[in-house]
Structure formats: C-alpha cells, structure tokens
PDB file of N, CA and C in Angstrom:
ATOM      1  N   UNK A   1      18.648  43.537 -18.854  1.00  0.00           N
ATOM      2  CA  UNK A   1      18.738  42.444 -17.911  1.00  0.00           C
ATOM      3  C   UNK A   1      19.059  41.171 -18.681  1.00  0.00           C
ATOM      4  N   UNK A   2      20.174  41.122 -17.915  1.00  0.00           N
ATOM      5  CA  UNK A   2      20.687  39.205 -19.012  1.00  0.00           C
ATOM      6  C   UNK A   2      19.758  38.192 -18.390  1.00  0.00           C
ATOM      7  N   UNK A   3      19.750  36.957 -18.904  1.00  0.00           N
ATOM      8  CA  UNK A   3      19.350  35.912 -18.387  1.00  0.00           C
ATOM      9  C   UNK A   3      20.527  34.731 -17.902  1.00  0.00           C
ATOM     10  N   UNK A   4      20.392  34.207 -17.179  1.00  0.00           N
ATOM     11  CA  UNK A   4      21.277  33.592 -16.329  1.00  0.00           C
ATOM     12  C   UNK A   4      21.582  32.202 -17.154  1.00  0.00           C
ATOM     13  N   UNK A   5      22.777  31.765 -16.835  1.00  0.00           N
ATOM     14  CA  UNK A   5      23.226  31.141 -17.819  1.00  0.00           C
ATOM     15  C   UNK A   5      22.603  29.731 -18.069  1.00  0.00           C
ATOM     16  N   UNK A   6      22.296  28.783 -18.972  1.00  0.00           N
ATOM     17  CA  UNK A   6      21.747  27.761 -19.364  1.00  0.00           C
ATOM     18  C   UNK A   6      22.125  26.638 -18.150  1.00  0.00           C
ATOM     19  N   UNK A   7      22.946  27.108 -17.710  1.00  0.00           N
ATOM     20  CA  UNK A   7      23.483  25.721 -16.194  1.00  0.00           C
ATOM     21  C   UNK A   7      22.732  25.983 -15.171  1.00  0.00           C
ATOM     22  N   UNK A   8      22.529  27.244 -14.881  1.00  0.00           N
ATOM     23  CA  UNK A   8      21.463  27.723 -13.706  1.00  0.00           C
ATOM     24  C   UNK A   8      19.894  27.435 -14.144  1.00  0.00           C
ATOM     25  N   UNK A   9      19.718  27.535 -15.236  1.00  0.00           N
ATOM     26  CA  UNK A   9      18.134  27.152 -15.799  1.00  0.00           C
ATOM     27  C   UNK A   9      18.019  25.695 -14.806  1.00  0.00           C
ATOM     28  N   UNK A  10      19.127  24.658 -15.704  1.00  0.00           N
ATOM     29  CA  UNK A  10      18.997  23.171 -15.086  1.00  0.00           C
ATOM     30  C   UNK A  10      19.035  22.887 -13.663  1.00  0.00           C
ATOM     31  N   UNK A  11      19.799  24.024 -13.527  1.00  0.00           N
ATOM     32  CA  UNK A  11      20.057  23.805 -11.470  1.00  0.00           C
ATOM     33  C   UNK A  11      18.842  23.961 -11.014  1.00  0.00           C
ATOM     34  N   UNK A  12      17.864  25.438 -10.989  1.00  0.00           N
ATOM     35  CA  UNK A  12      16.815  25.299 -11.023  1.00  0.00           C
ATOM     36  C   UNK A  12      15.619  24.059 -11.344  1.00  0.00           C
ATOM     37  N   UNK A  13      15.865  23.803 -12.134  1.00  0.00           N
ATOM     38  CA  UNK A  13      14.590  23.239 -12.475  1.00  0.00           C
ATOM     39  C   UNK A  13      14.889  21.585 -11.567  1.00  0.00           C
ATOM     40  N   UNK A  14      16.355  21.412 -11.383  1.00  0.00           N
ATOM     41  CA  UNK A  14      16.420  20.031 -10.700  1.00  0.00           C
ATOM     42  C   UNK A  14      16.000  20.350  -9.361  1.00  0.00           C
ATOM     43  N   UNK A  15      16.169  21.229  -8.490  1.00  0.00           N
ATOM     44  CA  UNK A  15      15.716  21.877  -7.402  1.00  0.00           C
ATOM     45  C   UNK A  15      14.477  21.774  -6.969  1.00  0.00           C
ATOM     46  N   UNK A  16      13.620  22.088  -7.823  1.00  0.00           N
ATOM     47  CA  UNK A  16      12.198  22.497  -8.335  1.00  0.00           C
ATOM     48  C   UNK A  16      11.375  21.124  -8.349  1.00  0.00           C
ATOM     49  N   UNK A  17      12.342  20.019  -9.051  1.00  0.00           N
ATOM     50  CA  UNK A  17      11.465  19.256  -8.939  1.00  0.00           C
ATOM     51  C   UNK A  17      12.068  18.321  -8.109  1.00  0.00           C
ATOM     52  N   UNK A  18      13.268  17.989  -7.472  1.00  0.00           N
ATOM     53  CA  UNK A  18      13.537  17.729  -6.067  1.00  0.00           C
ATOM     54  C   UNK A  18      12.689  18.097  -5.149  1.00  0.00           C
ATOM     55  N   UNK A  19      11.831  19.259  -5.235  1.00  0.00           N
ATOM     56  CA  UNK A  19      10.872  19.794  -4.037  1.00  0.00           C
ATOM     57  C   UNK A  19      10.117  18.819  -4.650  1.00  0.00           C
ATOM     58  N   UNK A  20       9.627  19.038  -5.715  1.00  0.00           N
ATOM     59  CA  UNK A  20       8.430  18.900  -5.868  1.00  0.00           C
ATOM     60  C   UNK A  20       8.064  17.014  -5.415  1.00  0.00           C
ATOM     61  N   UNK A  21       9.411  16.247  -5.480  1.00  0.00           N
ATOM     62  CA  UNK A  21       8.971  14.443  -4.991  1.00  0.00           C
ATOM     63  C   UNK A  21       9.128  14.443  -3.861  1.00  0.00           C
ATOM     64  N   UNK A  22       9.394  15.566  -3.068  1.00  0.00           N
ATOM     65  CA  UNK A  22       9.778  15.586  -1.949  1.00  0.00           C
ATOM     66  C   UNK A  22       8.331  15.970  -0.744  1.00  0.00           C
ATOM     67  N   UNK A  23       7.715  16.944  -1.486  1.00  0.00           N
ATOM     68  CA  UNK A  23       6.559  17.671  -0.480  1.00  0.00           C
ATOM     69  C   UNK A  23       5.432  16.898  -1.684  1.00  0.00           C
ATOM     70  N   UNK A  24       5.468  15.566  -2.261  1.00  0.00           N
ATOM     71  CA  UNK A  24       4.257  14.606  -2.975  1.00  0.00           C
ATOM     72  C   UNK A  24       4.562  13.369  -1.910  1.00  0.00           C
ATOM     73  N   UNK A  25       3.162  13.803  -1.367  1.00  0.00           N
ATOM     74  CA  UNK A  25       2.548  12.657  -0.282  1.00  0.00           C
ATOM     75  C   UNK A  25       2.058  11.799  -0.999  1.00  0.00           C
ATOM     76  N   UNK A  26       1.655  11.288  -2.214  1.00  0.00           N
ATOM     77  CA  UNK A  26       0.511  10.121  -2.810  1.00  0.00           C
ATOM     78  C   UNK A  26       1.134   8.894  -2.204  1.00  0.00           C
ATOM     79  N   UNK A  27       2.746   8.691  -2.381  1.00  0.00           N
ATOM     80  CA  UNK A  27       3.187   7.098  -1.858  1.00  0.00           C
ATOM     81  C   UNK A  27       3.511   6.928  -0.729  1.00  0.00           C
ATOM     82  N   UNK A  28       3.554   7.727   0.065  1.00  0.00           N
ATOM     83  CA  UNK A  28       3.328   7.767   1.951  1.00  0.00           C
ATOM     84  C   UNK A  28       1.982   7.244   2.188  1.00  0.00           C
ATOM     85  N   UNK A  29       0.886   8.041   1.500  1.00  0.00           N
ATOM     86  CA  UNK A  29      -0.820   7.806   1.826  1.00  0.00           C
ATOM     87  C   UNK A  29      -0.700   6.188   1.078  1.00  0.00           C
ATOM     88  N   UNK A  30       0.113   5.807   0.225  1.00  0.00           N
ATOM     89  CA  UNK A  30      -0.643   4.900  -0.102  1.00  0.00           C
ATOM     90  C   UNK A  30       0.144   3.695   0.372  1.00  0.00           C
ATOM     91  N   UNK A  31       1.030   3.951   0.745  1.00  0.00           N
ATOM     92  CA  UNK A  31       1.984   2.786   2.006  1.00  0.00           C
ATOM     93  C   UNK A  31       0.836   2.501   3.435  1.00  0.00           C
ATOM     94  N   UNK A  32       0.493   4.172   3.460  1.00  0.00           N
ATOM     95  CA  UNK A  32      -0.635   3.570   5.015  1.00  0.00           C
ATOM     96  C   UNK A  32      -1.797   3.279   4.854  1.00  0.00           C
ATOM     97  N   UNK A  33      -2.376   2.912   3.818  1.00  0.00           N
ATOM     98  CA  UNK A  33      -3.626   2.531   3.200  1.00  0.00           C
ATOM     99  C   UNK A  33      -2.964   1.035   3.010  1.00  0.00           C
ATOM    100  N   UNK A  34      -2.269   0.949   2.824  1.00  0.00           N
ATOM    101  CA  UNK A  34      -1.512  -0.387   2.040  1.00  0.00           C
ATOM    102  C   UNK A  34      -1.161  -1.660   3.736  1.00  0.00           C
ATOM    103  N   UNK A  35      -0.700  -0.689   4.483  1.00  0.00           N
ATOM    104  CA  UNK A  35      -0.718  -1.404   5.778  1.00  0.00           C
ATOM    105  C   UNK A  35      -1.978  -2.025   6.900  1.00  0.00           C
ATOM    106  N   UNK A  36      -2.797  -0.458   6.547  1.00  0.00           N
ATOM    107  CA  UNK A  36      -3.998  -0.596   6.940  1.00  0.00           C
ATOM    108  C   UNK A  36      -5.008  -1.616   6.621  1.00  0.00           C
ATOM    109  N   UNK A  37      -4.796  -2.212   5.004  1.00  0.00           N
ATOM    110  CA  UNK A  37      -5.868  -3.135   4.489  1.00  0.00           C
ATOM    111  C   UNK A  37      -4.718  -4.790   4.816  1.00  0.00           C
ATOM    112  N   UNK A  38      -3.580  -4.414   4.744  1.00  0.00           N
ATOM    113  CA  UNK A  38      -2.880  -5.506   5.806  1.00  0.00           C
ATOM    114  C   UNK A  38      -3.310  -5.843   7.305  1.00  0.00           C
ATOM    115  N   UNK A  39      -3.206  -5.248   8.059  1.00  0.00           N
ATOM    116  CA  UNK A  39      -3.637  -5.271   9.354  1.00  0.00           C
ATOM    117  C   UNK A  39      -5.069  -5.733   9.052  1.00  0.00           C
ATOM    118  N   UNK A  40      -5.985  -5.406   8.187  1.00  0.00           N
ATOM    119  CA  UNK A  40      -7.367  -5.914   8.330  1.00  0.00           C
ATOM    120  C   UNK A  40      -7.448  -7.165   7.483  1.00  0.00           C
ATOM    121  N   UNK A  41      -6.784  -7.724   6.740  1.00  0.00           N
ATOM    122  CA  UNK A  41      -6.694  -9.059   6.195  1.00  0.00           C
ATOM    123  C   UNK A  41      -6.445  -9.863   7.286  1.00  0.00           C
ATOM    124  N   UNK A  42      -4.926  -9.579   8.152  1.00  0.00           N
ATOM    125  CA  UNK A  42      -4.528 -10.487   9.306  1.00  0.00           C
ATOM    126  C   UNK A  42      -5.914 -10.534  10.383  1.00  0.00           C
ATOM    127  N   UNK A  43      -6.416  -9.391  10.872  1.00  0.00           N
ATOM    128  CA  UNK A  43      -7.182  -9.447  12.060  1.00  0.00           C
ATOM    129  C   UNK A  43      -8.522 -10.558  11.103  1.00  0.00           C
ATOM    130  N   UNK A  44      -8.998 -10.520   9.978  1.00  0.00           N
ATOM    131  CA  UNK A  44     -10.245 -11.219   9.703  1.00  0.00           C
ATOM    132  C   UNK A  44      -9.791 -12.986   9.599  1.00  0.00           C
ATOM    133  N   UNK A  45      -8.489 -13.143   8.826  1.00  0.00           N
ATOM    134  CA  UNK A  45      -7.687 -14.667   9.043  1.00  0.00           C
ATOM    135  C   UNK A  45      -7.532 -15.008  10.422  1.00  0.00           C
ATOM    136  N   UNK A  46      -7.308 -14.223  11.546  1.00  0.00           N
ATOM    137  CA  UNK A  46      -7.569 -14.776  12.846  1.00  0.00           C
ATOM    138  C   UNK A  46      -9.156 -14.734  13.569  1.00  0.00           C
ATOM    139  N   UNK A  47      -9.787 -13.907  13.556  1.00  0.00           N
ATOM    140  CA  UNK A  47     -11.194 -14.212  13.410  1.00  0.00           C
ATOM    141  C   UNK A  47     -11.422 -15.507  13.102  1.00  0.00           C
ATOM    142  N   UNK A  48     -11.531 -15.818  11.556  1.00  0.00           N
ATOM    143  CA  UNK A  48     -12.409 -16.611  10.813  1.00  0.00           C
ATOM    144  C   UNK A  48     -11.526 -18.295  11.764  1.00  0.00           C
ATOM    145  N   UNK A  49      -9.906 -18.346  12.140  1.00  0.00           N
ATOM    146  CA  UNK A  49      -9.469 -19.421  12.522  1.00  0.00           C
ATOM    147  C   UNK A  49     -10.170 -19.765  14.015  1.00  0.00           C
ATOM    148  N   UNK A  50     -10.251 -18.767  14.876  1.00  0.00           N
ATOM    149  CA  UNK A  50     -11.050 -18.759  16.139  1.00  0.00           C
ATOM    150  C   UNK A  50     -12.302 -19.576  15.859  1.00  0.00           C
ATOM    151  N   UNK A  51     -13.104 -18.877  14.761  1.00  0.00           N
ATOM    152  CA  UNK A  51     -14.511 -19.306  14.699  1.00  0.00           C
ATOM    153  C   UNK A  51     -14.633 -20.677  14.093  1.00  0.00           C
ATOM    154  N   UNK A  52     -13.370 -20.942  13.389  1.00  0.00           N
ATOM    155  CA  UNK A  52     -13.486 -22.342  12.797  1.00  0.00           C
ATOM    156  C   UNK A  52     -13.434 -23.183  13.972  1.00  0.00           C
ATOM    157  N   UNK A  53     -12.359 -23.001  14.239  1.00  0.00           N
ATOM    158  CA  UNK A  53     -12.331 -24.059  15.597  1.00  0.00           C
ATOM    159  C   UNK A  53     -13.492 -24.138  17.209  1.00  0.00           C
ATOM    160  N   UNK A  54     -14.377 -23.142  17.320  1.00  0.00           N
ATOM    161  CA  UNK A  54     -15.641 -23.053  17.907  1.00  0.00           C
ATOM    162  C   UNK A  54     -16.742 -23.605  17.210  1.00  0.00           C
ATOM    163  N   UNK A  55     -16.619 -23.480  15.938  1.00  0.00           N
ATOM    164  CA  UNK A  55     -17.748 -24.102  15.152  1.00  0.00           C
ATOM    165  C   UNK A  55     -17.192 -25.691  14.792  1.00  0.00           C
ATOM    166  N   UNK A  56     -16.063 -26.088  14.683  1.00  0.00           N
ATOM    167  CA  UNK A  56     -15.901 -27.239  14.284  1.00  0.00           C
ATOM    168  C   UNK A  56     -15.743 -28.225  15.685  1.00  0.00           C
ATOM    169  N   UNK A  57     -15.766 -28.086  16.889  1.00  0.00           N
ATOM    170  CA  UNK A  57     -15.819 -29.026  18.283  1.00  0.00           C
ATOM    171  C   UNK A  57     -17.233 -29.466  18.065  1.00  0.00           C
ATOM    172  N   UNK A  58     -18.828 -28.558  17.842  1.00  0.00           N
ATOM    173  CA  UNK A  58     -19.776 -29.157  17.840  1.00  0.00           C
ATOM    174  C   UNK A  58     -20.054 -30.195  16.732  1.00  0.00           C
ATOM    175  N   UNK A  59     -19.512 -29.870  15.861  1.00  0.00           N
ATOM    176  CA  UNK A  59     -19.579 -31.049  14.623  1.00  0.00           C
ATOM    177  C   UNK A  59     -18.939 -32.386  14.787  1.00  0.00           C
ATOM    178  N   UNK A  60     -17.896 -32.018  15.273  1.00  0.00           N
ATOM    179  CA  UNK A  60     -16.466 -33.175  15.612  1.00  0.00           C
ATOM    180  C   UNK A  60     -17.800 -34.058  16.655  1.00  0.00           C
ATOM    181  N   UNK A  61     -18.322 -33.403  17.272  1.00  0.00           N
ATOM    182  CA  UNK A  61     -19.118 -34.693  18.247  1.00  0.00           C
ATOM    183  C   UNK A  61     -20.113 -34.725  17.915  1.00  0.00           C
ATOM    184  N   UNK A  62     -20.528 -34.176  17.011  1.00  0.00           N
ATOM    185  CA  UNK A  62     -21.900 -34.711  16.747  1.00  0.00           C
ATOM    186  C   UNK A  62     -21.733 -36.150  15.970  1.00  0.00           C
ATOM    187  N   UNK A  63     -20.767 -36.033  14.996  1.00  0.00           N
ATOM    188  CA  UNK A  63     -19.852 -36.893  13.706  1.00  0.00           C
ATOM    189  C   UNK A  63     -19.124 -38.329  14.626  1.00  0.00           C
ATOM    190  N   UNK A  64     -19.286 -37.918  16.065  1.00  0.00           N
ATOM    191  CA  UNK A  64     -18.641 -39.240  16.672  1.00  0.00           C
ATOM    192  C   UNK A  64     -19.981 -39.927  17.014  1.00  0.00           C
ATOM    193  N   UNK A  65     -20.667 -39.423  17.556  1.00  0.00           N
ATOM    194  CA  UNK A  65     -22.105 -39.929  17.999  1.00  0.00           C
ATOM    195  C   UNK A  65     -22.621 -40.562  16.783  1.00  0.00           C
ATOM    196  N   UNK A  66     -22.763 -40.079  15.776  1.00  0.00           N
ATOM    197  CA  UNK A  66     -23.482 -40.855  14.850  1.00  0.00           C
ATOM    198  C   UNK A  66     -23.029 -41.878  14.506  1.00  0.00           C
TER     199      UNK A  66
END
C-alpha cells in the first residue's frame, strides 16, 4: 500500500483544520458574553441617570429654601 502523495497530506490537513475554526465556538460564546455585559452596562447608565434626576429635584429645593 503506497501512501498518497505529499500534496494530498497538505490538502488534508488544510481541510482538517478548516473544520476544525469552523465547528470552534469560543469567539461566537465570547461575542455573546461580550454583548450581554454591553446591554448590562447600558441598562445600569440609564438606571443610575433616572435615579439621579429623582434624587437630585429634592436637593435642588431644599438648596433654594435655604
């Protein structure tokens, strides 16, 4: 049994590892981890602006009164 010629080794192995970046999820998972801690930065910066401005009307008049 021969072995197949040194061009088919390379064809193979480019194949092989064409699959192999192909069926590697790590930078998909870490794009939606990556969006996910986006979306929760934005939602806490609108929070915290809501609460500023509820917490800062009672001050604003207290600060005129005095």
């Amino acid at each position: 049994m021969r072995a197949p010629p040194p061009s088919q080794h390379r064809i193979d192995y480019e194949a092989g590892a064409a699959l192999t970046v192909i069926a590697d999820n790590r930078g998909v998972t870490a794009i939606e981890y990556t969006l996910i801690v986006a979306l929760i930065a934005l939602v806490i910066v609108v929070l915290i602006q809501s609460i500023g401005d509820f917490v800062s009307i009672p001050f604003e008049t207290i600060a005129s009164k005095l």
